[in-house]
C-alpha atoms as a PDB file:
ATOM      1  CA  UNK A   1      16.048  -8.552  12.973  1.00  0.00           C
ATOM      2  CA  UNK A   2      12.601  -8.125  12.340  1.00  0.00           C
ATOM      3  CA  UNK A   3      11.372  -5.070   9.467  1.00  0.00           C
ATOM      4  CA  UNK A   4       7.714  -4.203   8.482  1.00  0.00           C
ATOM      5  CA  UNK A   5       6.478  -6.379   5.297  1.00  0.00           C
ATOM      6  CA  UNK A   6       6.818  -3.136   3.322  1.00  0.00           C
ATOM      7  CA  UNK A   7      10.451  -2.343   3.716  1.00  0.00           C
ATOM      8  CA  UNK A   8      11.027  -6.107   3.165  1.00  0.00           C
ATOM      9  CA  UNK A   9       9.184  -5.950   0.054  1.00  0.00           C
ATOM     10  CA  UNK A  10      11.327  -2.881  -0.857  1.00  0.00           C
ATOM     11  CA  UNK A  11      14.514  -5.156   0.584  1.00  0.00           C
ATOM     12  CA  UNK A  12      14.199  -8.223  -1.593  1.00  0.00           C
ATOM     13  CA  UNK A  13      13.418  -6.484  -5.151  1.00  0.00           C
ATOM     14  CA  UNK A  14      16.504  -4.629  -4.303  1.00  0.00           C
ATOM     15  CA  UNK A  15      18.170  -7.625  -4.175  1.00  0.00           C
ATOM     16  CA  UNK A  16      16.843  -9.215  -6.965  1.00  0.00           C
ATOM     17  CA  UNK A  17      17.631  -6.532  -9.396  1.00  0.00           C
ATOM     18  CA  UNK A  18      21.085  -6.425  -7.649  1.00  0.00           C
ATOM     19  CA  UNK A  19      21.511 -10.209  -8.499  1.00  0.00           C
ATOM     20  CA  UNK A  20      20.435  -9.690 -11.872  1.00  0.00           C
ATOM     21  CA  UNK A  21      22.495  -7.157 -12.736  1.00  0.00           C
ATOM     22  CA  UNK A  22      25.259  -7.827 -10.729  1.00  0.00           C
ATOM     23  CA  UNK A  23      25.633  -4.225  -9.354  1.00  0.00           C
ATOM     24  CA  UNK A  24      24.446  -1.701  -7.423  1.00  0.00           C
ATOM     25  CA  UNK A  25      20.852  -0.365  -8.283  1.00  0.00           C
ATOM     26  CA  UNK A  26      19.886   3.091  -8.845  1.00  0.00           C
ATOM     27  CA  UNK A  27      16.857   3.903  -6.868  1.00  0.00           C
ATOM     28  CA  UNK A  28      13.997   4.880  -9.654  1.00  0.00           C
ATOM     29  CA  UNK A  29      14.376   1.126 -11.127  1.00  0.00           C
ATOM     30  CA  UNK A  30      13.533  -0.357  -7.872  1.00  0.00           C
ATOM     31  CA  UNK A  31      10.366   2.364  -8.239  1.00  0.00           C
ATOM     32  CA  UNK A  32       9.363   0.791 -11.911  1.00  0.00           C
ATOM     33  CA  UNK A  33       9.571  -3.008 -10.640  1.00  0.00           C
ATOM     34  CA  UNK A  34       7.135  -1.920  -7.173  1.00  0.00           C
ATOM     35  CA  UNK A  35       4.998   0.664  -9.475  1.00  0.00           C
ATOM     36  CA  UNK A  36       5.429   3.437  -6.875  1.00  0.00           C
ATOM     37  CA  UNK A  37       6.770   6.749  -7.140  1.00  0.00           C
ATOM     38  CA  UNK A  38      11.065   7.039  -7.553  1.00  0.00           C
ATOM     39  CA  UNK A  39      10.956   9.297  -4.658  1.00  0.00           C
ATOM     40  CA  UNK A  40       9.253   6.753  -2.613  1.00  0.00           C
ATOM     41  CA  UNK A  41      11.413   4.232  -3.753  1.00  0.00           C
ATOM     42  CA  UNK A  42      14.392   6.220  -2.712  1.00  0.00           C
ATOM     43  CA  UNK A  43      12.938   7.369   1.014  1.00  0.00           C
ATOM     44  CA  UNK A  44      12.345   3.731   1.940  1.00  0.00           C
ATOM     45  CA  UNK A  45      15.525   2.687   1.106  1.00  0.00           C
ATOM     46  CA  UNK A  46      17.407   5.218   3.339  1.00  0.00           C
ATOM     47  CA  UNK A  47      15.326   4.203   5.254  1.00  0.00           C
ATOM     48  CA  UNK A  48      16.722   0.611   5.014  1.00  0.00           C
ATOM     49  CA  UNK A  49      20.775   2.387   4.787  1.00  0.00           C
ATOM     50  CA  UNK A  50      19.821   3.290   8.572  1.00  0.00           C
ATOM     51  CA  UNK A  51      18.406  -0.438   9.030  1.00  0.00           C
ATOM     52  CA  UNK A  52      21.542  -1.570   8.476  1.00  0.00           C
ATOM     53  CA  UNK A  53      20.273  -3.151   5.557  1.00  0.00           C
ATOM     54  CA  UNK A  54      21.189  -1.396   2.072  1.00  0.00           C
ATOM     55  CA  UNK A  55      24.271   0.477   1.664  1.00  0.00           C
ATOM     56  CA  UNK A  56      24.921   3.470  -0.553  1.00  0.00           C
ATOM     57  CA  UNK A  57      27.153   3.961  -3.570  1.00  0.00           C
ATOM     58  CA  UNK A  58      27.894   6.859  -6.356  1.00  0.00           C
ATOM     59  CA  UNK A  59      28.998   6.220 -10.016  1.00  0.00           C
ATOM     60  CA  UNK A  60      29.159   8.688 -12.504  1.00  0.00           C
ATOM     61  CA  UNK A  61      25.822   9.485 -14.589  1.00  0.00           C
ATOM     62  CA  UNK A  62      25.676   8.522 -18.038  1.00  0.00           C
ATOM     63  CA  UNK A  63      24.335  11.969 -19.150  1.00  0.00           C
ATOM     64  CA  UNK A  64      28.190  13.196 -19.762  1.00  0.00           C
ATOM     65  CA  UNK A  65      27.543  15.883 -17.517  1.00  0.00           C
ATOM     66  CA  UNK A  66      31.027  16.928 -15.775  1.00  0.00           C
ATOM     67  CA  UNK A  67      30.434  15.997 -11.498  1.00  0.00           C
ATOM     68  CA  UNK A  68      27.054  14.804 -12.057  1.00  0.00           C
ATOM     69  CA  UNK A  69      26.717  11.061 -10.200  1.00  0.00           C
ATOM     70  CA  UNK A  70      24.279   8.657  -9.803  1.00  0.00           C
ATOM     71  CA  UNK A  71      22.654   7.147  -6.124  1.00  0.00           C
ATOM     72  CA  UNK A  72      22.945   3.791  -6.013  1.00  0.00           C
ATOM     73  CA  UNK A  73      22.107   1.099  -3.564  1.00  0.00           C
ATOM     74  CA  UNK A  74      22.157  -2.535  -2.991  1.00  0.00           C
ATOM     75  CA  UNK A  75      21.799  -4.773  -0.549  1.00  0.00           C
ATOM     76  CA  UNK A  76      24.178  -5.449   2.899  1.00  0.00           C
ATOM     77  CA  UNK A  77      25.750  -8.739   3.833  1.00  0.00           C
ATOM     78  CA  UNK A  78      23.065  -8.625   6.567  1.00  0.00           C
ATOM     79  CA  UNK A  79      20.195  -7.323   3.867  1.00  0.00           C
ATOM     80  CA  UNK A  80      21.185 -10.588   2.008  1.00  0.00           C
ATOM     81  CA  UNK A  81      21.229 -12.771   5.157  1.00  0.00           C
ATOM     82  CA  UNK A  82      18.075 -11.546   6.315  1.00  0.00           C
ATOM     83  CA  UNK A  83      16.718 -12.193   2.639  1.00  0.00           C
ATOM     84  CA  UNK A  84      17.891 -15.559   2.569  1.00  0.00           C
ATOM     85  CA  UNK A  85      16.152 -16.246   6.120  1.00  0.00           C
ATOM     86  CA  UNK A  86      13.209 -14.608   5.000  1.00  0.00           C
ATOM     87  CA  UNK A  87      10.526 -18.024   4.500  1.00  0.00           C
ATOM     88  CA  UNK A  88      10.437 -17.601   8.564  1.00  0.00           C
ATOM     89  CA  UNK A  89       8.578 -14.864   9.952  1.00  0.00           C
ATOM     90  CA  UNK A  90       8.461 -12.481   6.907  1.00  0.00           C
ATOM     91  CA  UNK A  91       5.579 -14.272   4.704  1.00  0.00           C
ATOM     92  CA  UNK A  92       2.788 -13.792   6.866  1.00  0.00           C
ATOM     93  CA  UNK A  93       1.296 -11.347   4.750  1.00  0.00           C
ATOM     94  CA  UNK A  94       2.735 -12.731   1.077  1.00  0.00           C
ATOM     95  CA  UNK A  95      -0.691 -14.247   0.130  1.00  0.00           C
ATOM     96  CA  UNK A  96      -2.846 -11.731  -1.154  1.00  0.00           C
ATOM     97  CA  UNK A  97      -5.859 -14.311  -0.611  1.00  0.00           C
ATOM     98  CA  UNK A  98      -4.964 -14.451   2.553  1.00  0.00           C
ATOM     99  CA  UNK A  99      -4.286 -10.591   3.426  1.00  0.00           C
ATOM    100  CA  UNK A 100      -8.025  -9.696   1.762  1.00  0.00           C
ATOM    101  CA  UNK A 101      -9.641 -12.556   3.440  1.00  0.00           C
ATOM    102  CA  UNK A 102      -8.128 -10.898   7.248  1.00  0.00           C
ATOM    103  CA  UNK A 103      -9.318  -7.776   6.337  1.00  0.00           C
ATOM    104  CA  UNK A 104     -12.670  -8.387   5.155  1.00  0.00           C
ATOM    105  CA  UNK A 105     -12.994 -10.613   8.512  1.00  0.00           C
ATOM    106  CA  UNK A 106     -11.763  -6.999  10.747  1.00  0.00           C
ATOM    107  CA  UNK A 107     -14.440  -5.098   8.624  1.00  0.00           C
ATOM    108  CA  UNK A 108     -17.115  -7.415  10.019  1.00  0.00           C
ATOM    109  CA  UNK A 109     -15.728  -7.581  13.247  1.00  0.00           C
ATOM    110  CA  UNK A 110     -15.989  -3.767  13.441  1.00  0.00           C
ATOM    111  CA  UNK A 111     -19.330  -3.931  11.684  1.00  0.00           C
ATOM    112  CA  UNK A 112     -20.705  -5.946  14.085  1.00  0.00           C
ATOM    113  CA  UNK A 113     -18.969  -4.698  17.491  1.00  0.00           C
ATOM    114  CA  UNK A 114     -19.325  -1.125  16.545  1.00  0.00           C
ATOM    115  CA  UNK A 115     -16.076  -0.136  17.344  1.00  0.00           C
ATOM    116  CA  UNK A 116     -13.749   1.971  15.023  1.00  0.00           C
ATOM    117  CA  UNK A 117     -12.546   0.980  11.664  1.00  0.00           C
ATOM    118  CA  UNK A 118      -8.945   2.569  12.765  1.00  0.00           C
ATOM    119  CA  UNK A 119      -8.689  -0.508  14.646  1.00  0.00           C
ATOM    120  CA  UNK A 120      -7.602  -1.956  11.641  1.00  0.00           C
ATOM    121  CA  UNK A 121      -4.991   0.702  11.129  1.00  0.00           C
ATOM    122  CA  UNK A 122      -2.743  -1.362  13.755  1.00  0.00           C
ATOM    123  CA  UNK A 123      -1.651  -3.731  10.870  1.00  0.00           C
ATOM    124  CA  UNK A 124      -1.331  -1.998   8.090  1.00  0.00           C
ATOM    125  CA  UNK A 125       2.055  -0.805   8.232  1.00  0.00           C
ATOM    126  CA  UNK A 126       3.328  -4.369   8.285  1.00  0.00           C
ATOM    127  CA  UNK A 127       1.454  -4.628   4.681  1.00  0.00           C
ATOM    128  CA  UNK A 128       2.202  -4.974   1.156  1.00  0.00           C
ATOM    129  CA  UNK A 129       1.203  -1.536  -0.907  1.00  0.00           C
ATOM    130  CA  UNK A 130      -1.886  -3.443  -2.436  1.00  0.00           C
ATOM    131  CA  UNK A 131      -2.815  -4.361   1.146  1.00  0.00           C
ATOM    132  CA  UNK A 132      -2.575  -1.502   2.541  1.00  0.00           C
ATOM    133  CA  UNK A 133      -4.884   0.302  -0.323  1.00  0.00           C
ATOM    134  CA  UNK A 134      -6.776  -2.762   0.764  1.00  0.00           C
ATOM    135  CA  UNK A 135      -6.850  -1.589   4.417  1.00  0.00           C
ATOM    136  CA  UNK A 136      -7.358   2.363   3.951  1.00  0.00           C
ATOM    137  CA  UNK A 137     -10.099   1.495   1.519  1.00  0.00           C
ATOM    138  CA  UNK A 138     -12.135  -0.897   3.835  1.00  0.00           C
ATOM    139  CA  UNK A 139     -11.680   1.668   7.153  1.00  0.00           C
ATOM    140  CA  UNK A 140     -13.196   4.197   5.198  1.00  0.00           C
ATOM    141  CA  UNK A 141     -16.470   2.120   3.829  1.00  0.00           C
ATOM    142  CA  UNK A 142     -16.637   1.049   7.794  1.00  0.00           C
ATOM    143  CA  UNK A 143     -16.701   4.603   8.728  1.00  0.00           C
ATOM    144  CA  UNK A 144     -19.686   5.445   5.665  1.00  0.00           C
ATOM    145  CA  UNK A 145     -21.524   2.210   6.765  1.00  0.00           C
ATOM    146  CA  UNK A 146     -21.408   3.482  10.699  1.00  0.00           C
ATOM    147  CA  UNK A 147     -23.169   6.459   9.404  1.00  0.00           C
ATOM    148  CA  UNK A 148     -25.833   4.965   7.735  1.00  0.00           C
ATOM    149  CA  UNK A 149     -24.950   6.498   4.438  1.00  0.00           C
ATOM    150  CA  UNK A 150     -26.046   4.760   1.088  1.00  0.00           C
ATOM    151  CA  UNK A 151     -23.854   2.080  -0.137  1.00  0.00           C
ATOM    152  CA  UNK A 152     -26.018   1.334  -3.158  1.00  0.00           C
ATOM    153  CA  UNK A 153     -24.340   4.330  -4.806  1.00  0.00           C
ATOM    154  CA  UNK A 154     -21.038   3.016  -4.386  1.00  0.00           C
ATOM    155  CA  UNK A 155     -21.716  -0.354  -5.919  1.00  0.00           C
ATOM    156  CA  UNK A 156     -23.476   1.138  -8.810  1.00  0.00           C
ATOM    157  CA  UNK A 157     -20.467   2.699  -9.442  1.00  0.00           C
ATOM    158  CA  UNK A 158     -17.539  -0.272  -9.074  1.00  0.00           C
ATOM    159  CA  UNK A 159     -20.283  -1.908 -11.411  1.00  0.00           C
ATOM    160  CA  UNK A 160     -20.789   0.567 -13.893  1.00  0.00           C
ATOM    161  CA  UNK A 161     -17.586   1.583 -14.442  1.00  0.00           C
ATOM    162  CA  UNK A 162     -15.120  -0.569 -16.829  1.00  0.00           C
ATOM    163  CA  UNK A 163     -11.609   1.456 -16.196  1.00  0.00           C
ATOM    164  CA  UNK A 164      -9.825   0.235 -12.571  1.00  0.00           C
ATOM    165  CA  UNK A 165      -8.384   3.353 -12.192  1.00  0.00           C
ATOM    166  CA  UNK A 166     -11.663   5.821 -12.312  1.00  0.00           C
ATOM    167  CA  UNK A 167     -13.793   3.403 -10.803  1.00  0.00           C
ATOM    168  CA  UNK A 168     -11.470   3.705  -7.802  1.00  0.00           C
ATOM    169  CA  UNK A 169     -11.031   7.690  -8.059  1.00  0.00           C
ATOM    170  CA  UNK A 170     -14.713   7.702  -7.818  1.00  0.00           C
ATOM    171  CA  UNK A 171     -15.173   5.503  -4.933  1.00  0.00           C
ATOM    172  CA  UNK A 172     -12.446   7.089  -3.016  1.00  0.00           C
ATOM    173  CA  UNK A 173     -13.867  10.838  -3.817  1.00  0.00           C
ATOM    174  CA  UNK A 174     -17.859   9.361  -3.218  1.00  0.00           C
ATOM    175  CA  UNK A 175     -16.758   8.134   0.415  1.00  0.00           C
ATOM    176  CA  UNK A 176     -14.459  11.059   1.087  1.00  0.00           C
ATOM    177  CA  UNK A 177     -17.607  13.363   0.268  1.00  0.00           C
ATOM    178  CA  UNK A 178     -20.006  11.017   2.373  1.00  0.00           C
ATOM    179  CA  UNK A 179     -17.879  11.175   5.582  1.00  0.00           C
ATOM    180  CA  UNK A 180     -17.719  14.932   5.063  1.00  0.00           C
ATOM    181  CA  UNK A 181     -21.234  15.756   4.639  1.00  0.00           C
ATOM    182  CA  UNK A 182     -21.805  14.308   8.168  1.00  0.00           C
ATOM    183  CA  UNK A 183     -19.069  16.225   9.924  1.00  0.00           C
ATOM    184  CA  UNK A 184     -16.845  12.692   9.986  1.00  0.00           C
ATOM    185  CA  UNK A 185     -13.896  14.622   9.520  1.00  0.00           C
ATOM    186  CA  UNK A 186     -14.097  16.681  12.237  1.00  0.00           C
ATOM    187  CA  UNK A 187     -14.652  13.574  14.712  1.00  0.00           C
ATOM    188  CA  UNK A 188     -12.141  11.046  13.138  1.00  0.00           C
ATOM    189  CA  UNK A 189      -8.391  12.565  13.914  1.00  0.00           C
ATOM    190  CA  UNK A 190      -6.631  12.270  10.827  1.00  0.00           C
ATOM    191  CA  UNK A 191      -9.060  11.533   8.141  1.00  0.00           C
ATOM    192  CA  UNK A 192      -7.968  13.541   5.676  1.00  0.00           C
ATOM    193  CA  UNK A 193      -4.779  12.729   5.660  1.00  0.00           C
ATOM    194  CA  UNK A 194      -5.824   9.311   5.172  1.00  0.00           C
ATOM    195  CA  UNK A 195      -8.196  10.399   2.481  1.00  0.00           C
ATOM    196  CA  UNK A 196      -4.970  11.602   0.595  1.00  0.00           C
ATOM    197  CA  UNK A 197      -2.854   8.774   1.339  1.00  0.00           C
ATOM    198  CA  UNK A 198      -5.218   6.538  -0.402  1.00  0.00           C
ATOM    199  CA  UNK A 199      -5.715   8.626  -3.689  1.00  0.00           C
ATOM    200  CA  UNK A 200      -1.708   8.045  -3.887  1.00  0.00           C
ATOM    201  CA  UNK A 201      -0.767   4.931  -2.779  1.00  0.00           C
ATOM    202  CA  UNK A 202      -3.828   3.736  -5.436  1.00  0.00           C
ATOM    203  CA  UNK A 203      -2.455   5.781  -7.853  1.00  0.00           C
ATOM    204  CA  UNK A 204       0.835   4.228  -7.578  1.00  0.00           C
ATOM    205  CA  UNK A 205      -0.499   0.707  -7.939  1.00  0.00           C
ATOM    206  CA  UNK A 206       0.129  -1.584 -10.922  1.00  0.00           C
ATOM    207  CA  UNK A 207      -3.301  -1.906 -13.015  1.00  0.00           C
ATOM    208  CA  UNK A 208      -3.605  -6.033 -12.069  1.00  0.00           C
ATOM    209  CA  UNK A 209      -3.573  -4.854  -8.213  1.00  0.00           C
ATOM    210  CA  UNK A 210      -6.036  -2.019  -8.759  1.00  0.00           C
ATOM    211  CA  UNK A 211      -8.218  -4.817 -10.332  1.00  0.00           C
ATOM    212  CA  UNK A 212      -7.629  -6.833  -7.450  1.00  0.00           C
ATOM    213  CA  UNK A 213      -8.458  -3.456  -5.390  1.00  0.00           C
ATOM    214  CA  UNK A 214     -11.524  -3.053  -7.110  1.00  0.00           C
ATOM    215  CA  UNK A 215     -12.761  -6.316  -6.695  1.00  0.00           C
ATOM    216  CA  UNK A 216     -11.858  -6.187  -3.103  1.00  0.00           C
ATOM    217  CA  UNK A 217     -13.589  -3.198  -2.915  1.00  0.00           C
ATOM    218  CA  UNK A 218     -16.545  -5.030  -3.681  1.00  0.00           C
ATOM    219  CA  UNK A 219     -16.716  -7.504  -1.243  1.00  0.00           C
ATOM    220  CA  UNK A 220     -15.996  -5.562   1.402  1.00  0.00           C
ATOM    221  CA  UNK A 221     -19.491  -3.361   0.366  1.00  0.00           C
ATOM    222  CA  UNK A 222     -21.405  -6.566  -0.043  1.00  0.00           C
ATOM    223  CA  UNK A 223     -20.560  -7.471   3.037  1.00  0.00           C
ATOM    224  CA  UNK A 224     -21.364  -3.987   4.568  1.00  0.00           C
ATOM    225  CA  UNK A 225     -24.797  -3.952   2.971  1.00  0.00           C
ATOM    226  CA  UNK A 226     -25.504  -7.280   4.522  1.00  0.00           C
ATOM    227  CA  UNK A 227     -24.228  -6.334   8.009  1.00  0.00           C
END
C-alpha cells in the first residue's frame, strides 16, 4: 500500500510513541512531537483509521470528570507492517538536502521555461510539512519574479531580520502584497488560499525547520535574482 510522505510521517511517530509507551496514543501528543496543531494531528489520523492504518480506542480521562473519555490511537498490524517495510519506497523525500535541492532545481526550471510555479504543486502533497512550506514558499517567489517585482526588498528583509519566525511573517505578507498589487490573485485560481495555508503550516513549524525555511528561502531568491 502506498500513502503520501505526510500521512507516513504522521504513521511512524504514531508508532514510535506507541512503542515507547506501550499503549495507545492520545492524538495532541502526536501534535507536540510533529509541532503542528492537535487538531491537525487528530484529522490526519482518521484519516489513517480509514487507511486501514491506525485504529481507534477510548479510556477514561484523567480529569475525574464522570463519562468524560479520552481518543486514542495507535497503530494497525498493517500500520506496523507497512512501517517496518518502510526503507522501500517511502524515503524518497526523508533527506531534507535532498527535498530543497529538487525544489530549488523546479524553481529554475519554471524560471527559465516560463511556465507556472503551480507546476510544482504536483509534489507537494507527497512532502514532509517543512517541505511543503518549502514548496508553497518557492511557487509564490516564482509567481513575484514572473512579474518583475523587486526581490531586493525581500532579501533585505531575510537579512535584516534575526527572529525565524517574523522574518518569515514578513516575507510571506511582502509577496502576498506584491502578487496583489498586480491583480495576481485574480489570474492565479486559488492563491489565496495558498497564501493562508502557508502563514499556518509555517506557523506550525518547529523553530530549527523555520531556520532551515528561512535559509531556503534565501536561495531560492538568489537564484531568482540571477535568473
Amino acid at each position: 500500500m502506498t500513502v503520501s510522505q505526510r500521512r507516513f510521517e504522521f504513521l511512524k511517530v504514531l508508532g514510535h510513541l506507541a512503542k515507547e509507551s506501550g499503549a495507545p496514543v492520545h492524538y495532541a501528543d502526536v501534535a507536540s512531537r510533529l509541532s503542528v496543531s492537535k487538531w491537525t494531528a487528530y484529522d490526519m489520523l482518521r484519516e489513517l483509521v480509514k487507511d486501514g492504518l491506525v485504529k481507534v480506542s477510548y479510556s477514561t480521562a484523567s480529569t475525574g470528570l464522570r463519562g468524560r473519555s479520552q481518543v486514542l490511537f495507535e497503530p494497525t498490524r498493517k500500520g506496523l507492517d507497512l512501517l517496518g517495510s518502510s526503507e522501500t519506497g517511502m524515503s524518497k523525500w526523508d533527506n531534507w538536502h535532498e527535498v530543497s535541492n529538487h525544489i530549488i532545481s523546479r524553481v529554475s526550471r519554471a524560471l527559465a521555461d516560463g511556465t507556472e510555479g503551480h507546476s510544482i504543486l504536483e509534489e507537494l502533497q507527497d512532502m514532509s510539512p517543512l517541505a511543503y512550506c518549502a514548496g508553497l514558499l518557492a511557487i509564490l517567489i516564482v509567481e513575484f519574479k514572473k512579474r518583475q517585482l523587486d526581490l531586493s526588498i525581500l532579501q533585505g528583509i531575510l537579512y535584516a531580520s534575526t527572529e525565524s519566525s517574523v522574518a518569515l511573517s514578513v516575507l510571506i505578507g511582502l509577496l502576498a502584497g506584491g502578487l496583489l498589487v498586480k491583480g495576481a490573485f485574480k489570474i492565479i485560481p486559488g492563491l489565496d488560499t495558498l497564501v493562508e495555508k502557508l502563514s499556518r503550516e509555517v506557523s506550525q513549524l518547529e523553530d530549527g525547520n523555520r531556520i532551515r525555511l528561512l535559509d531556503f528561502a534565501k536561495r531560492v531568491l538568489w537564484d531568482a535574482k540571477s535568473a
